[in-house]
PDB file of N, CA and C in Angstrom:
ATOM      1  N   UNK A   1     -12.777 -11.758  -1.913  1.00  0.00           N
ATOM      2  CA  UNK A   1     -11.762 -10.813  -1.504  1.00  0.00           C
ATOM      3  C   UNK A   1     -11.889 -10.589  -0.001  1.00  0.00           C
ATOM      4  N   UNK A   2     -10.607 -10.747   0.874  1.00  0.00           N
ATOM      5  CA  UNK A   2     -10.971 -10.356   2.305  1.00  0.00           C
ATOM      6  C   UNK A   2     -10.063  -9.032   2.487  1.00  0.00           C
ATOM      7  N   UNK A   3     -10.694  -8.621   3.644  1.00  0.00           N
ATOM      8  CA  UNK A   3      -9.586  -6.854   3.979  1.00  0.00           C
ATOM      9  C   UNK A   3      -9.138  -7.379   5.215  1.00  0.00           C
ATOM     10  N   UNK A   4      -8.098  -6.866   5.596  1.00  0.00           N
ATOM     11  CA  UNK A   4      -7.092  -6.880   6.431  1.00  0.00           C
ATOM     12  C   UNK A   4      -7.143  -5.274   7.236  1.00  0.00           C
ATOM     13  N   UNK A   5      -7.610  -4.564   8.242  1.00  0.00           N
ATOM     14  CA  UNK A   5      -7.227  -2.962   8.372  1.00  0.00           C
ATOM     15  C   UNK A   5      -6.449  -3.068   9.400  1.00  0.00           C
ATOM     16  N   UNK A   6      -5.471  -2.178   9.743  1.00  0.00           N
ATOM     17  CA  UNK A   6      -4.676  -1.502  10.649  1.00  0.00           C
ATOM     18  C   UNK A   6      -4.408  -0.329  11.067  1.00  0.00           C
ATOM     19  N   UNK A   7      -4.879   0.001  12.004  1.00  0.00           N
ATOM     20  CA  UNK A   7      -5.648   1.387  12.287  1.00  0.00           C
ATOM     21  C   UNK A   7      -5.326   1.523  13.682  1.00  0.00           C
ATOM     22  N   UNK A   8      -4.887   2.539  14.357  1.00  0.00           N
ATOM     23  CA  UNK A   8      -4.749   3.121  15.378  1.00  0.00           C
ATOM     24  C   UNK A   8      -4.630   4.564  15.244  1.00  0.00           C
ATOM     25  N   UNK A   9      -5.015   5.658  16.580  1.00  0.00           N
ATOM     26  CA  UNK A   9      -5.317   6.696  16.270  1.00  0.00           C
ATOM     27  C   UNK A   9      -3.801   7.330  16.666  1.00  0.00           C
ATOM     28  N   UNK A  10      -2.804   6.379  17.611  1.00  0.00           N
ATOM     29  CA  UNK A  10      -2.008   7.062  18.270  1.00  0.00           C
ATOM     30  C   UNK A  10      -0.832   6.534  17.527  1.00  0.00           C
ATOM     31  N   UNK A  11       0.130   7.385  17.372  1.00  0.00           N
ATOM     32  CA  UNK A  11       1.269   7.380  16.070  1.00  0.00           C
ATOM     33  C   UNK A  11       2.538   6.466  17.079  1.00  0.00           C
ATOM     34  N   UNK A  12       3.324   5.796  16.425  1.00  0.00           N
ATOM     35  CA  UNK A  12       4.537   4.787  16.580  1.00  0.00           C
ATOM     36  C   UNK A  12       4.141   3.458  17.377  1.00  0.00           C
ATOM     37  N   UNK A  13       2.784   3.039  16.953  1.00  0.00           N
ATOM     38  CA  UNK A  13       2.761   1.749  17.668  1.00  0.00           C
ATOM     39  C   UNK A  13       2.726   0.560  17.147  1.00  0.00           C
ATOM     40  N   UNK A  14       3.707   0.750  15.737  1.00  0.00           N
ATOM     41  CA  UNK A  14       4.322  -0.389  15.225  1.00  0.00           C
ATOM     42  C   UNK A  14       2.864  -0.241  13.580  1.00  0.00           C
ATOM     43  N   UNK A  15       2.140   0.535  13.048  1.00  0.00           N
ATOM     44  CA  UNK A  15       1.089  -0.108  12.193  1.00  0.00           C
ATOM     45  C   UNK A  15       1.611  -0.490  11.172  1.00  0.00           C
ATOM     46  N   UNK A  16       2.957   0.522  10.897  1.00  0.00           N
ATOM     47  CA  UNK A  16       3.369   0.181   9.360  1.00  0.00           C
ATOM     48  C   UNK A  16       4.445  -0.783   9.554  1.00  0.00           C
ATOM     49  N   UNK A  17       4.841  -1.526  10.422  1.00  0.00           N
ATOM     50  CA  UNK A  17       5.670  -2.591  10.947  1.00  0.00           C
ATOM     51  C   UNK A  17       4.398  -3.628  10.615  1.00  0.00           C
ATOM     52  N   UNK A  18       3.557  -3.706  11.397  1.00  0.00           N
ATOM     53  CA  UNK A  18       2.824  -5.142  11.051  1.00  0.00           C
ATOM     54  C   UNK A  18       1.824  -5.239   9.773  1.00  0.00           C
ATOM     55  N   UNK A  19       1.558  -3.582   9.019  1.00  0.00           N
ATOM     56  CA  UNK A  19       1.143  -4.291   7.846  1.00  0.00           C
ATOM     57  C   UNK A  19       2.180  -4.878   7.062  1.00  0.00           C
ATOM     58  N   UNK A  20       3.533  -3.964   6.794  1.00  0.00           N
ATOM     59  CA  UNK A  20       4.487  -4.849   5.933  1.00  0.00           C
ATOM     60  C   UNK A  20       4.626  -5.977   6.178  1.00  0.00           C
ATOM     61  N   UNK A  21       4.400  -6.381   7.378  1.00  0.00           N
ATOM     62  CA  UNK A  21       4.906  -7.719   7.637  1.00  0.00           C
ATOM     63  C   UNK A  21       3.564  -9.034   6.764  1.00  0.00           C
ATOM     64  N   UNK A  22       2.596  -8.519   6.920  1.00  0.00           N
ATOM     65  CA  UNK A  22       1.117  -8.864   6.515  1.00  0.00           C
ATOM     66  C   UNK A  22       1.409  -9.411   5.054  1.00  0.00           C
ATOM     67  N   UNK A  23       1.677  -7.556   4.289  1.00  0.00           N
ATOM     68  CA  UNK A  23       1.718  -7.932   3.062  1.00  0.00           C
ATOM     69  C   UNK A  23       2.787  -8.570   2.320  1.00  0.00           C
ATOM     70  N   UNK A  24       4.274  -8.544   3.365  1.00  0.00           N
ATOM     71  CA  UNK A  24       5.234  -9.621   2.649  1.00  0.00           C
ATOM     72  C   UNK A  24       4.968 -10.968   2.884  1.00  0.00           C
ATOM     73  N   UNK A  25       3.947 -11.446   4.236  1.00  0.00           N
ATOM     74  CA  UNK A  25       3.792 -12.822   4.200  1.00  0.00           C
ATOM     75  C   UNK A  25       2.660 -13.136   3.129  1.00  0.00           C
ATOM     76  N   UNK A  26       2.011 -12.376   3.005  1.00  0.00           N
ATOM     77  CA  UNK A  26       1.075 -12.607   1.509  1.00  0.00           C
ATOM     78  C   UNK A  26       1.598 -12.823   0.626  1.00  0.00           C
ATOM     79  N   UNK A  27       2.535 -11.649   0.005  1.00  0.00           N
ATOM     80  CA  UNK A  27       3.098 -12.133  -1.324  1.00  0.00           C
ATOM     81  C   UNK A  27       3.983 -13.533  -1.697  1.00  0.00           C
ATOM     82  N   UNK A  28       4.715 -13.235   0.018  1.00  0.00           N
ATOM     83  CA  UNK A  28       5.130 -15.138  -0.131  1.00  0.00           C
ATOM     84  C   UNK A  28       4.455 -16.249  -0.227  1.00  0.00           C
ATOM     85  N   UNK A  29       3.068 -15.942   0.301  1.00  0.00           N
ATOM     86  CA  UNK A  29       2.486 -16.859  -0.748  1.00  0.00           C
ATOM     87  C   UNK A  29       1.554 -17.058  -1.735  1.00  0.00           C
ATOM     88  N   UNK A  30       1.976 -16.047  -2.812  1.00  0.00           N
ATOM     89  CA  UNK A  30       1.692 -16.064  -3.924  1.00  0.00           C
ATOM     90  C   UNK A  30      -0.212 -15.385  -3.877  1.00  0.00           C
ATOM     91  N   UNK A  31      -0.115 -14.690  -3.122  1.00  0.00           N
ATOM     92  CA  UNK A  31      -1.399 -14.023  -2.735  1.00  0.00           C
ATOM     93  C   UNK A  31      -1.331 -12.588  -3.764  1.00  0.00           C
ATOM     94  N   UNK A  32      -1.937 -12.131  -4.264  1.00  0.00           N
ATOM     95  CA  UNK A  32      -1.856 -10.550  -4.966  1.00  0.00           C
ATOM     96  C   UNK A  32      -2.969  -9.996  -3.660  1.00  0.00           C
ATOM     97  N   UNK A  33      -1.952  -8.615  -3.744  1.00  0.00           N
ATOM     98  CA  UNK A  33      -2.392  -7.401  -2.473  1.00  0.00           C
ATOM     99  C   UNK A  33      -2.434  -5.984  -2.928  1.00  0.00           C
ATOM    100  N   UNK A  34      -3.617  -5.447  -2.461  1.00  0.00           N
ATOM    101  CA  UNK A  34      -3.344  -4.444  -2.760  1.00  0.00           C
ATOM    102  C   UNK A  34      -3.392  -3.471  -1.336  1.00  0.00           C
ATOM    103  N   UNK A  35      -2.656  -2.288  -1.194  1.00  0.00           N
ATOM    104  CA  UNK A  35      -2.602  -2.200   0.032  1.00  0.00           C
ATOM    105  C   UNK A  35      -2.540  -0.633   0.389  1.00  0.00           C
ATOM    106  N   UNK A  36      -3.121   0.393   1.323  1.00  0.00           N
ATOM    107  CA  UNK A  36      -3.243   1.444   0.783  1.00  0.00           C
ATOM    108  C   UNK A  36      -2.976   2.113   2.387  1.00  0.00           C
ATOM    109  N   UNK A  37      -1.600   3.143   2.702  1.00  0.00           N
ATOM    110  CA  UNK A  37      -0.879   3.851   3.096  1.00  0.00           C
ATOM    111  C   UNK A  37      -1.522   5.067   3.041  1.00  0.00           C
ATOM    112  N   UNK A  38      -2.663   5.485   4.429  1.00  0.00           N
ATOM    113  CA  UNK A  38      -2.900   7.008   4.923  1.00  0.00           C
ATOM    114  C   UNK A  38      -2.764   7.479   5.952  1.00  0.00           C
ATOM    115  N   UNK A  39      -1.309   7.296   6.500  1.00  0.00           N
ATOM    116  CA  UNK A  39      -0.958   8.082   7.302  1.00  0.00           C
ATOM    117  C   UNK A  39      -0.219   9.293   6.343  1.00  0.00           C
ATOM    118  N   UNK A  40      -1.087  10.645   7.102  1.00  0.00           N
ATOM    119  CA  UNK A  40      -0.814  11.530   6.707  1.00  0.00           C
ATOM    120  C   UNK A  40       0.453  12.252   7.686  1.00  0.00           C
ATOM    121  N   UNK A  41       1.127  12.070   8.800  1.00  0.00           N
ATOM    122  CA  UNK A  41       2.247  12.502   9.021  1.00  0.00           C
ATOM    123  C   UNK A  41       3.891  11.551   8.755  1.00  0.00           C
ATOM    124  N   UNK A  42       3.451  10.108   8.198  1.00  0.00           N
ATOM    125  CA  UNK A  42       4.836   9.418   8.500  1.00  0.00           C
ATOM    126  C   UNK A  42       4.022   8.175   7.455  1.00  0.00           C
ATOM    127  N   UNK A  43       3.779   8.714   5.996  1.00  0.00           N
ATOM    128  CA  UNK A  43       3.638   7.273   5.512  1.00  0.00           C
ATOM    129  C   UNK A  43       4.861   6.725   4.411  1.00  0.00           C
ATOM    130  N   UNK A  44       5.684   5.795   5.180  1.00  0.00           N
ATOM    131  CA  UNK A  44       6.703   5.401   4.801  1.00  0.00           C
ATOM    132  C   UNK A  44       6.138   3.300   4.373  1.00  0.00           C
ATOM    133  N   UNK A  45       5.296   3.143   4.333  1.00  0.00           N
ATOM    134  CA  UNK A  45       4.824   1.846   3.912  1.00  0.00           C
ATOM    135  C   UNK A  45       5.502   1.150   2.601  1.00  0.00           C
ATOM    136  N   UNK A  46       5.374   1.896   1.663  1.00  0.00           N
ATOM    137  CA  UNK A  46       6.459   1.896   0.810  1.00  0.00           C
ATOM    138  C   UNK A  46       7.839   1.847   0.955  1.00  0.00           C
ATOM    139  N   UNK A  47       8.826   2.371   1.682  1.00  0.00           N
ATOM    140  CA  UNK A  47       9.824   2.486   2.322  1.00  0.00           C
ATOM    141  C   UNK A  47      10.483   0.530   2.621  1.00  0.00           C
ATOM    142  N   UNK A  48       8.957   0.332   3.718  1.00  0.00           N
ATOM    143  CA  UNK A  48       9.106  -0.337   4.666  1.00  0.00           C
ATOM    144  C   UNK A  48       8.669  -2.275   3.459  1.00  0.00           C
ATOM    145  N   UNK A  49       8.336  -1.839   2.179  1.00  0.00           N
ATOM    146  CA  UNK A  49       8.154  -3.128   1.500  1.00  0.00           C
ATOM    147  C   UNK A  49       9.043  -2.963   0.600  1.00  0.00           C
ATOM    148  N   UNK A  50       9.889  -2.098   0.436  1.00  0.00           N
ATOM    149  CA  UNK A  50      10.796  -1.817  -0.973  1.00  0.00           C
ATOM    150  C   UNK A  50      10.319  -1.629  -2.303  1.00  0.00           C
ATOM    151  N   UNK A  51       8.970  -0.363  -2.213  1.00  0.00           N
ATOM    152  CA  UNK A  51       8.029  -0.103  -3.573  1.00  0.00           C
ATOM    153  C   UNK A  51       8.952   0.715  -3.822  1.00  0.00           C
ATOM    154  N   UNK A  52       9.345   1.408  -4.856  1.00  0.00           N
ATOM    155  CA  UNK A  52      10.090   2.665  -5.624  1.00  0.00           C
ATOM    156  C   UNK A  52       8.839   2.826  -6.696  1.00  0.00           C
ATOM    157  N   UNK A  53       8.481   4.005  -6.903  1.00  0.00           N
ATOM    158  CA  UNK A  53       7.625   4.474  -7.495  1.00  0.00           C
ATOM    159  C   UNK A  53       5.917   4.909  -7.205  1.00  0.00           C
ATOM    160  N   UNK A  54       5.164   5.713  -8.081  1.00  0.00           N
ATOM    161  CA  UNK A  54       4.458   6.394  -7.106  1.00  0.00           C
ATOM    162  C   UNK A  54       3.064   6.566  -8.029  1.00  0.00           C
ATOM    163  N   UNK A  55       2.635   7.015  -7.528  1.00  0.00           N
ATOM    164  CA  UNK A  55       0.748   6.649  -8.143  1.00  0.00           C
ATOM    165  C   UNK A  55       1.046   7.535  -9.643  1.00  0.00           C
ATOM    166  N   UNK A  56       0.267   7.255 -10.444  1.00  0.00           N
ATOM    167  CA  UNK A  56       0.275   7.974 -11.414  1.00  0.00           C
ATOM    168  C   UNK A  56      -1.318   8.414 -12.032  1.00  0.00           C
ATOM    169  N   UNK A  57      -1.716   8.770 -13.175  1.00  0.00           N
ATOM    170  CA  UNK A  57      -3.041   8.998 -13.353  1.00  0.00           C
ATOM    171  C   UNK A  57      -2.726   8.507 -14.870  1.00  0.00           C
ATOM    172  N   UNK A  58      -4.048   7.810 -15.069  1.00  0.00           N
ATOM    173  CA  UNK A  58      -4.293   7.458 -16.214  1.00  0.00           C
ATOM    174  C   UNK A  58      -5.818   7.867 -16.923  1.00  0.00           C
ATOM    175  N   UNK A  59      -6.083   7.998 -18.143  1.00  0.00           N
ATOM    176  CA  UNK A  59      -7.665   7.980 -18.861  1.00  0.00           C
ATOM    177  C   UNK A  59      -8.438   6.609 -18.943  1.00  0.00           C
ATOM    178  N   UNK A  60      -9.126   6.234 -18.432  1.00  0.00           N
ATOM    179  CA  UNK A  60     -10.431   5.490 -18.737  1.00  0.00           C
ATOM    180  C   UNK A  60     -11.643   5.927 -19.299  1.00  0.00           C
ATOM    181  N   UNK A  61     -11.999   5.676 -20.018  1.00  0.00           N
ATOM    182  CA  UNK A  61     -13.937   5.922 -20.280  1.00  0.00           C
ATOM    183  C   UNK A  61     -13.639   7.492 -20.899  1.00  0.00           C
ATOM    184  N   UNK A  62     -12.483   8.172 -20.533  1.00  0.00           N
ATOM    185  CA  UNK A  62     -12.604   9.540 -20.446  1.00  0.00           C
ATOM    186  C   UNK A  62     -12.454  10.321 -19.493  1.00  0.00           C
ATOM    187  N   UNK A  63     -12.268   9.274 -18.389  1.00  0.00           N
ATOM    188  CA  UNK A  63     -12.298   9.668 -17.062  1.00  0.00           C
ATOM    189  C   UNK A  63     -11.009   9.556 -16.430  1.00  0.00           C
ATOM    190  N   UNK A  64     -10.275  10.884 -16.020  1.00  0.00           N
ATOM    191  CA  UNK A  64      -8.936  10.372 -14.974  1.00  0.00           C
ATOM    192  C   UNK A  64      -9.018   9.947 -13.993  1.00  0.00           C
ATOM    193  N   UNK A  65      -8.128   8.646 -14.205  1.00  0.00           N
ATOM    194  CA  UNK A  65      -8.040   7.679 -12.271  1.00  0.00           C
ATOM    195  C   UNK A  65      -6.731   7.828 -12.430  1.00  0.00           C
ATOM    196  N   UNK A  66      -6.758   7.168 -10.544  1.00  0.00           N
ATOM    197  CA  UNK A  66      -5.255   7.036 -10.439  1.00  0.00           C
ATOM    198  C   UNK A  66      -5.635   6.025 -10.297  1.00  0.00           C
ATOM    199  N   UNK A  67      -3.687   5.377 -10.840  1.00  0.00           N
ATOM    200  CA  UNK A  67      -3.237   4.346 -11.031  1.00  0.00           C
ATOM    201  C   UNK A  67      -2.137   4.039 -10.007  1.00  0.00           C
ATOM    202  N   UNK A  68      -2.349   2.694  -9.293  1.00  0.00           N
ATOM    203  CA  UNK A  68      -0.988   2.837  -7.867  1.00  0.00           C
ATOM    204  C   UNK A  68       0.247   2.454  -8.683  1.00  0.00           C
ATOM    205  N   UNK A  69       0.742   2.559  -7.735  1.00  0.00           N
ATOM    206  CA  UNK A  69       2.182   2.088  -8.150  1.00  0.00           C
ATOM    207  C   UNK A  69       2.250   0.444  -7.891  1.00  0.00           C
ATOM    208  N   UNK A  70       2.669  -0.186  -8.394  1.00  0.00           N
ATOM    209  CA  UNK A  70       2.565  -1.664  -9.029  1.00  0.00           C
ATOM    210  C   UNK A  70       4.371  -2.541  -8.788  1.00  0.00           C
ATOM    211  N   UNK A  71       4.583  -3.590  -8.251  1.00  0.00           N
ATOM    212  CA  UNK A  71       5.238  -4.203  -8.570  1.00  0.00           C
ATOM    213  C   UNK A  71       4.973  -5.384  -8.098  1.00  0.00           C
ATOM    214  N   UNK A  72       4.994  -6.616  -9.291  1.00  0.00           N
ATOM    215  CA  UNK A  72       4.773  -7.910  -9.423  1.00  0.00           C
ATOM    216  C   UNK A  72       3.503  -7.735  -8.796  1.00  0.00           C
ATOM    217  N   UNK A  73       2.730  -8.607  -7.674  1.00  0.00           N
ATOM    218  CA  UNK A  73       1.423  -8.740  -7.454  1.00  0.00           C
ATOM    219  C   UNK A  73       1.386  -7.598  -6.175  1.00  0.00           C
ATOM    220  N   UNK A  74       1.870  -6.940  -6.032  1.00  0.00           N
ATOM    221  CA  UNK A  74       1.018  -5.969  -5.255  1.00  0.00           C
ATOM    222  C   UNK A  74       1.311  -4.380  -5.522  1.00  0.00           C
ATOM    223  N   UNK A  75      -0.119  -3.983  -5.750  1.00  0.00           N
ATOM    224  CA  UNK A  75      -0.363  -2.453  -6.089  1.00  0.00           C
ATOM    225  C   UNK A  75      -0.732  -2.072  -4.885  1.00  0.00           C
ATOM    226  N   UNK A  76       0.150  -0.994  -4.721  1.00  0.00           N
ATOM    227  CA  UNK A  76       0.526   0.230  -3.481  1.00  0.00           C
ATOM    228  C   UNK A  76      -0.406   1.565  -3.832  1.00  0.00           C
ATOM    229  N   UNK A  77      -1.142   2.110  -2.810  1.00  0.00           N
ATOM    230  CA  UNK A  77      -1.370   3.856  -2.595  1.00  0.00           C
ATOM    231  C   UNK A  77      -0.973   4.013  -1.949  1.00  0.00           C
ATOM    232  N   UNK A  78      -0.026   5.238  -1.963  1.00  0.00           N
ATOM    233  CA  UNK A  78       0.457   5.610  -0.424  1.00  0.00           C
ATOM    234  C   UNK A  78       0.339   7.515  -0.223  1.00  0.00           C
ATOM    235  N   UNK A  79       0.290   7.632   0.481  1.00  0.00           N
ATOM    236  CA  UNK A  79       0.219   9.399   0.732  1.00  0.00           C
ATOM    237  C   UNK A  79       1.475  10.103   0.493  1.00  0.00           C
ATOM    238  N   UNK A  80       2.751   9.159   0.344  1.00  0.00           N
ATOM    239  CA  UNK A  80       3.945   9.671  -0.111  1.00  0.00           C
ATOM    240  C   UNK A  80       4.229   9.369  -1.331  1.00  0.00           C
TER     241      UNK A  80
END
């Protein structure tokens, strides 16, 4: 498994522009991603790949997790 991060401290300098771009050239090729959205004033990452839908929680073991939101091979967290 490799990570990919995109991180800057200072807001509009394109991060959620070049991860989408990241994770749509992944999925084109047939790569599964998972990809996780914490900007806490403007996280539109979702928006910006065309996810609709939103984390949910599920039981394991007994234990509640969350579950991202999912379509075809890539599962999304996002703060929105």
């Amino acid at each position: 498994m490799k990570s990919i991060i995109v991180c800057s401290g200072k807001g509009g300098v394109g991060k959620t522009l070049v991860s989408s771009s990241i994770i749509k050239s992944l999925l084109g090729k047939g790569y599964n991603v998972g990809a996780i959205d914490l900007d806490i004033d403007n996280p539109n990452l979702a928006e910006f790949i065309g996810v609709q839908g939103t984390i949910s929680f599920a039981y394991s073991d007994g234990k509640k997790i969350l579950v991202p939101a999912q379509v075809d091979k890539l599962k999304l967290f996002s703060m929105s």
